[in-house]
Protein backbone atom coordinates (compact mmCIF):
# COMPACT_ATOMS: atom_id res chain seq x y z
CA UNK A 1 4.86 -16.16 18.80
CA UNK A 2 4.71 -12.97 20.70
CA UNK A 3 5.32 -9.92 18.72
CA UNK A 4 8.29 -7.61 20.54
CA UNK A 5 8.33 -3.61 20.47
CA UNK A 6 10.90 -1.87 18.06
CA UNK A 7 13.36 -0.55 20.56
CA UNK A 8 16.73 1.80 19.78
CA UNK A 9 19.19 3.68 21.66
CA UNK A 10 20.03 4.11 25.44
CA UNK A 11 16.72 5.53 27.11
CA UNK A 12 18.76 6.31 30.00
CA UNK A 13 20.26 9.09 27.84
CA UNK A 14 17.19 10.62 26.10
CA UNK A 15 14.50 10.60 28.35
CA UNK A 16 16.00 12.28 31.44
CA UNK A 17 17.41 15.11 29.08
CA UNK A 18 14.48 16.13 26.53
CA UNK A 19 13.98 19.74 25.83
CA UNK A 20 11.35 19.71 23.80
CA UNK A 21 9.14 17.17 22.47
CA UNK A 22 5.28 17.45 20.19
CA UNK A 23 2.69 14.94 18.66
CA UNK A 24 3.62 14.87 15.03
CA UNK A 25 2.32 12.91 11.70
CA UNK A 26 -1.31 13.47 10.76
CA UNK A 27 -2.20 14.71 14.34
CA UNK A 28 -0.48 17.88 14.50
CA UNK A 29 -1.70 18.53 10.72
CA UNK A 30 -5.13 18.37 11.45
CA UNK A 31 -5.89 15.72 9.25
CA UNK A 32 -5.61 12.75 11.55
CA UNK A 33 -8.77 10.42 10.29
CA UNK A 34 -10.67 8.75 13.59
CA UNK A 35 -10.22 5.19 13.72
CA UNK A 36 -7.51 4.77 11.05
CA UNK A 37 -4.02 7.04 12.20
CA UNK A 38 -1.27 5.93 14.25
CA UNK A 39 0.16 8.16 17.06
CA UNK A 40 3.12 9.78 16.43
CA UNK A 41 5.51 11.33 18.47
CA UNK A 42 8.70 13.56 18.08
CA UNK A 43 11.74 14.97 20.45
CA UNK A 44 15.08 16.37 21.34
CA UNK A 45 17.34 16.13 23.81
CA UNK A 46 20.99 16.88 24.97
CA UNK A 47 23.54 14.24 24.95
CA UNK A 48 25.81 13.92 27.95
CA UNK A 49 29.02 15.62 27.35
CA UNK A 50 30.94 12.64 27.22
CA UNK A 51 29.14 12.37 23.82
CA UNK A 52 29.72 15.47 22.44
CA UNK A 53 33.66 16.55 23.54
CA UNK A 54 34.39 12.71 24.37
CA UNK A 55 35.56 10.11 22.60
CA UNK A 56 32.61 7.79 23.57
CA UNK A 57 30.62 6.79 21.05
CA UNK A 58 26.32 6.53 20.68
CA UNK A 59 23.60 6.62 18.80
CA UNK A 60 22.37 9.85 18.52
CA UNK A 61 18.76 9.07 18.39
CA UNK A 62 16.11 6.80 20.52
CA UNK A 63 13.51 5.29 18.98
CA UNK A 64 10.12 3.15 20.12
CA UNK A 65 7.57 1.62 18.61
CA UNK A 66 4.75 -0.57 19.90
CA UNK A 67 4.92 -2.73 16.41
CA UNK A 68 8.07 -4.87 15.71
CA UNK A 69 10.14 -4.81 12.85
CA UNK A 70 8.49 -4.61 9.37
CA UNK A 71 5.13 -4.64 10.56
CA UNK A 72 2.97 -1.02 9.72
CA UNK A 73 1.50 0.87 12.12
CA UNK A 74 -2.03 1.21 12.16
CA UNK A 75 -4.60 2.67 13.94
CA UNK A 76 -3.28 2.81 18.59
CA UNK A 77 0.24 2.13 17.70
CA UNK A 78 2.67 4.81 19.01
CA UNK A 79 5.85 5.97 16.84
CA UNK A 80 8.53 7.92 19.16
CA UNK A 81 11.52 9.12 17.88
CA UNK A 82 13.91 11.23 20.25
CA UNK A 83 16.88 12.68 17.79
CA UNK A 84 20.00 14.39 19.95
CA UNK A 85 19.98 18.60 19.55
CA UNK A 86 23.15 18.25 17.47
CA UNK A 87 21.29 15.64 15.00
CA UNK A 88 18.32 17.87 15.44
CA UNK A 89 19.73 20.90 13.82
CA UNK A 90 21.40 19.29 10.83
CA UNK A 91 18.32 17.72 10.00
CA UNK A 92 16.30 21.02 10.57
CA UNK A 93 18.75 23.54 8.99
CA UNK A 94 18.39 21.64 5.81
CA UNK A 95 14.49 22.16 6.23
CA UNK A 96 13.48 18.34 6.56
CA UNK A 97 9.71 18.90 7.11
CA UNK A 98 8.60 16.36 9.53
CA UNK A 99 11.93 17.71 11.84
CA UNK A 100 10.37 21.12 11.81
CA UNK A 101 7.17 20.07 13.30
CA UNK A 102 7.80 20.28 17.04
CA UNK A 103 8.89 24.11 16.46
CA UNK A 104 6.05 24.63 14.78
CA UNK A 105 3.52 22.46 16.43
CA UNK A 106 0.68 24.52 18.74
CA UNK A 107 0.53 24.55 22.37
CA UNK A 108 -1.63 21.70 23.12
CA UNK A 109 -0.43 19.37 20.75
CA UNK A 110 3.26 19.44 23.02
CA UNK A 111 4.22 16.39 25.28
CA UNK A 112 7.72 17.66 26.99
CA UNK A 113 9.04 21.61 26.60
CA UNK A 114 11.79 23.14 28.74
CA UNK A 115 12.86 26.59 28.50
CA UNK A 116 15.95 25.28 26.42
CA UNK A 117 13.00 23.72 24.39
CA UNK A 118 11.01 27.31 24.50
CA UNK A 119 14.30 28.63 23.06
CA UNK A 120 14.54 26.50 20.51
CA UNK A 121 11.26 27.24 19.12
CA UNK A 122 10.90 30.70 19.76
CA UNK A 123 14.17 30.22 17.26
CA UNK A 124 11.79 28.47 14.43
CA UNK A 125 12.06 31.14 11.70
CA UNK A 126 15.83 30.99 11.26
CA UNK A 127 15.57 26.90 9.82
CA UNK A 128 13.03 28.52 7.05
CA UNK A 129 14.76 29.14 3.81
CA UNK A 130 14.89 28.80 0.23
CA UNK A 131 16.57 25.50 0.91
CA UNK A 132 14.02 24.22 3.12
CA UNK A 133 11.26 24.72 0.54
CA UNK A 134 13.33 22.46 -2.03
CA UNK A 135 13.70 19.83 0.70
CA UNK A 136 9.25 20.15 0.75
CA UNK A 137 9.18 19.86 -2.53
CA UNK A 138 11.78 16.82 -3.12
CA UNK A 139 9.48 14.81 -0.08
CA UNK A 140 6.07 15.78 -2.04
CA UNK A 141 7.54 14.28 -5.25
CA UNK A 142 8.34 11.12 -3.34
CA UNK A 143 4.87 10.79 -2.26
CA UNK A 144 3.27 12.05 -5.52
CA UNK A 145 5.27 9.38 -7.94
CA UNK A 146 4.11 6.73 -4.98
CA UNK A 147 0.70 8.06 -5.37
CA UNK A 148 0.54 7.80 -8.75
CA UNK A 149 2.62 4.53 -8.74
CA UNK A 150 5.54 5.25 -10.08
CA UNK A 151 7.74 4.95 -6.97
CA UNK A 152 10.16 2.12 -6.18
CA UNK A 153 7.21 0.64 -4.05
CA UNK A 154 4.64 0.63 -6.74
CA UNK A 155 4.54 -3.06 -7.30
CA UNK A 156 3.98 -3.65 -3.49
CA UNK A 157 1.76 -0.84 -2.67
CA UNK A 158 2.27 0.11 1.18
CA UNK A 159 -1.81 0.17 1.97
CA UNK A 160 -3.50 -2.29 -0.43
CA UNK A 161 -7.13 -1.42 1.60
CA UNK A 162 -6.81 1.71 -0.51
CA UNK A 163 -6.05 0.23 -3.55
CA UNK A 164 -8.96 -2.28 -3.60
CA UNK A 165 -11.06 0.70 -2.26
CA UNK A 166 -10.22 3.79 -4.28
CA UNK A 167 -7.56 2.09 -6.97
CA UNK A 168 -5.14 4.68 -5.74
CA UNK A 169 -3.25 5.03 -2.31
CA UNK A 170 -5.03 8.45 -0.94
CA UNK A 171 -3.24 8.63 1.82
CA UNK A 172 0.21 9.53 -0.40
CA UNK A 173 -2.27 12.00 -2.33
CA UNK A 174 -3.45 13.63 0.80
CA UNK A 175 0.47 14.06 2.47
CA UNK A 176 1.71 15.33 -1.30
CA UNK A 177 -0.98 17.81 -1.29
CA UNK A 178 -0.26 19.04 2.38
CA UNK A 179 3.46 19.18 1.90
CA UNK A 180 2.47 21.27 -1.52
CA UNK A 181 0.79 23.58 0.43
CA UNK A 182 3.04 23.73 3.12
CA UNK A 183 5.84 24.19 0.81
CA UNK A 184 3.58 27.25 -0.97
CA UNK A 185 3.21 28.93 2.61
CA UNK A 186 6.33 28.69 3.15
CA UNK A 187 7.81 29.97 -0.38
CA UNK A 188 5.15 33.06 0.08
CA UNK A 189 5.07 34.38 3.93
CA UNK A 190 7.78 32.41 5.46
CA UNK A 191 5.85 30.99 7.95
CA UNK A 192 4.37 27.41 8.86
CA UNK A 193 0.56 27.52 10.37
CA UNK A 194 0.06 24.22 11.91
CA UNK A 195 -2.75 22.62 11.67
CA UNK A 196 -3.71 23.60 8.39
CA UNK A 197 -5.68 26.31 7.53
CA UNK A 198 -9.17 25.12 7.61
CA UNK A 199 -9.77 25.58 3.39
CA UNK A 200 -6.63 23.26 2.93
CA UNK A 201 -7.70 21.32 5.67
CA UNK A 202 -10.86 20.44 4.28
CA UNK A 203 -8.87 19.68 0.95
CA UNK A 204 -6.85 17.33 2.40
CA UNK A 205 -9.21 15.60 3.97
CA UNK A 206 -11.31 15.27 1.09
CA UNK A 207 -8.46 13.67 -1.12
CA UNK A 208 -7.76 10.98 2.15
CA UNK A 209 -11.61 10.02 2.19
CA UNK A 210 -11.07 9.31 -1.54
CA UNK A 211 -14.01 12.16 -2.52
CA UNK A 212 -11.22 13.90 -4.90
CA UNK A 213 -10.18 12.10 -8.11
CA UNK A 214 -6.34 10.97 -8.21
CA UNK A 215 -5.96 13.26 -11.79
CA UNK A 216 -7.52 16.78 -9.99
CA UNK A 217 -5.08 15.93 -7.01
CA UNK A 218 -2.44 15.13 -8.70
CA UNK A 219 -3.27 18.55 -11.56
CA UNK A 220 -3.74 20.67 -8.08
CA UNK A 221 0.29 19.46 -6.90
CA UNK A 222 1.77 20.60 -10.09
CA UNK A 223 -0.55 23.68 -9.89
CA UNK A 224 1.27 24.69 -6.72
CA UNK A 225 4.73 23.92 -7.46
CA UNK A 226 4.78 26.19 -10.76
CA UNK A 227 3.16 28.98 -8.29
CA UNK A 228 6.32 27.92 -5.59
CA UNK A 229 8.66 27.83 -8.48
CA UNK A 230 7.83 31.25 -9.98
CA UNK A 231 8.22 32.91 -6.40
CA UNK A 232 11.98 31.09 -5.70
CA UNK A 233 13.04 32.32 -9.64
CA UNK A 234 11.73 35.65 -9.62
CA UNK A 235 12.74 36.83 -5.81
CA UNK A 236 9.43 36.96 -4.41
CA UNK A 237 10.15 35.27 -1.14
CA UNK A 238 11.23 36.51 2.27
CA UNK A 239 13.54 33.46 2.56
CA UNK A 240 17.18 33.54 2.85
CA UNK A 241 19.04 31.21 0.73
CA UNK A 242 19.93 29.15 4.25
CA UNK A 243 19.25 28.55 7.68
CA UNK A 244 20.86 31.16 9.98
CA UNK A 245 24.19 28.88 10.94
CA UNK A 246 25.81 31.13 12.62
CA UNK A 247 22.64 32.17 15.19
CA UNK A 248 21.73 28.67 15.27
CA UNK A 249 25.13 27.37 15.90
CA UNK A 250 25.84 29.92 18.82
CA UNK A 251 22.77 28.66 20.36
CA UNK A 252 23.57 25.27 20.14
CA UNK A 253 26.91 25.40 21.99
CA UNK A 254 25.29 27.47 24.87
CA UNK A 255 22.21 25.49 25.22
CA UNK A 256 24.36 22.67 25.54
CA UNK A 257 26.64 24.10 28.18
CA UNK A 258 23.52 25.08 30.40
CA UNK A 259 21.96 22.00 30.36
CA UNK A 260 25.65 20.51 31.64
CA UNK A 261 26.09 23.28 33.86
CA UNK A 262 29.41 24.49 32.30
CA UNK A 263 28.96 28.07 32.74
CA UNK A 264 31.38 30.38 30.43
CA UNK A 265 33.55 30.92 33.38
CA UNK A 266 34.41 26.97 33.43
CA UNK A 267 35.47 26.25 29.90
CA UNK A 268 37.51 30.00 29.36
């Protein structure tokens, strides 16, 4: 039986009207293991008015995969999802850390950027905040308990090569580790260097090639989260409390009028 591509949303309404749009999973983290990583990809665009002030209703995302439904993606498959700029936001002001990746992601690793897009991440800092680094640290906790095999999937571990190769999954180990540092850079300078820094790089790496026992990984990742939260409970942090709403929101509505062409002359 042939095997169909996973397939959501109106293409006809996301593609023509991405902003911005960046390789993103293991790729744009520097960690990406020859041979073994899927391609991932991640966007935004602007929904049609009708969308937004209308009473028509759509999904506000697209979404592609060359694997069908409930099979893993392994090593050539491509992952694409396309999320609308108002589903964008609320998913970034909140700090989700795999949304934040195309602001932060470097030059080369960029598929599609506009100058709406160029706004947007030139905009980057104002979605870090105090509430961002909680939302790292709750998605390195999920990984960590499924690394350690305590998560709801631990009876029906989601790579069983690893298993039967290294009796743990290092693949959770190595994305709890890099959201715990991520989550530490954040917490301290309020910035978010992608790739890695080569020293955590190297780390990383280490713990996905299985060269770094599951109890020093899993010792280093409560190491760093007593260092993150001793900086959120004693005020050492640039970070706001929140995203900056307001500047964000102000943006939001304009970008969206330019890319209609409603200038502020139209809609006074």
């Amino acid at each position: 039986m042939t095997r169909r591509n996973v397939e959501y949303g109106d293409a006809s309404v996301a593609l023509p009207n991405e902003i911005l749009r960046s390789v993103v999973g293991s790729g744009v983290h520097g960690i990406a293991v020859a041979g073994t990583d899927d391609h991932d990809e991640m966007g935004v665009y602007v929904e049609p008015p009708e969308h937004v002030v209308g009473l028509v209703s759509a999904r506000p995302d697209y979404i592609w995969r060359t694997q069908p439904e409930g099979v893993r993606s392994g090593h050539g498959d491509i992952d694409l999802v396309l999320y609308s700029l108002r589903k964008f936001l609320r998913l970034a002001v909140k700090g989700n850390p795999t949304v934040l990746l195309p602001l932060y992601a470097p030059g080369d690793e960029l598929v599609t950027v506009t100058s709406l897009g160029r706004e947007l991440r030139e905009m980057r800092a104002s979605f870090l905040s105090r509430q961002a680094v909680e939302r790292f640290l709750g998605f390195m906790h999920s990984q960590h308990e499924r690394m350690m095999g305590r998560g709801r999937r631990s009876r029906v571990p989601n790579r069983p090569e690893l298993i039967e190769r290294y009796g743990w999954d290092v693949k959770y180990g190595s994305h709890a580790l890099r959201l715990a540092f991520q989550g530490q850079e954040i917490a301290r300078d309020g910035q978010l260097t992608l790739p890695l820094i080569p020293e955590q790089r190297e780390r990383v790496l280490a713990v996905k090639h299985g060269e770094v026992p599951q109890a020093d990984v899993s010792e280093q990742i409560a190491d760093i989260e007593c260092d993150i939260r001793r900086r959120l409970d004693e005020d050492r942090t640039p970070l706001p409390a929140t995203a900056d709403l307001p500047l964000i929101s102000a943006w939001a509505i304009d970008a969206q009028r330019r890319h209609w062409g409603w200038l502020q002359d139209d809609v006074a």
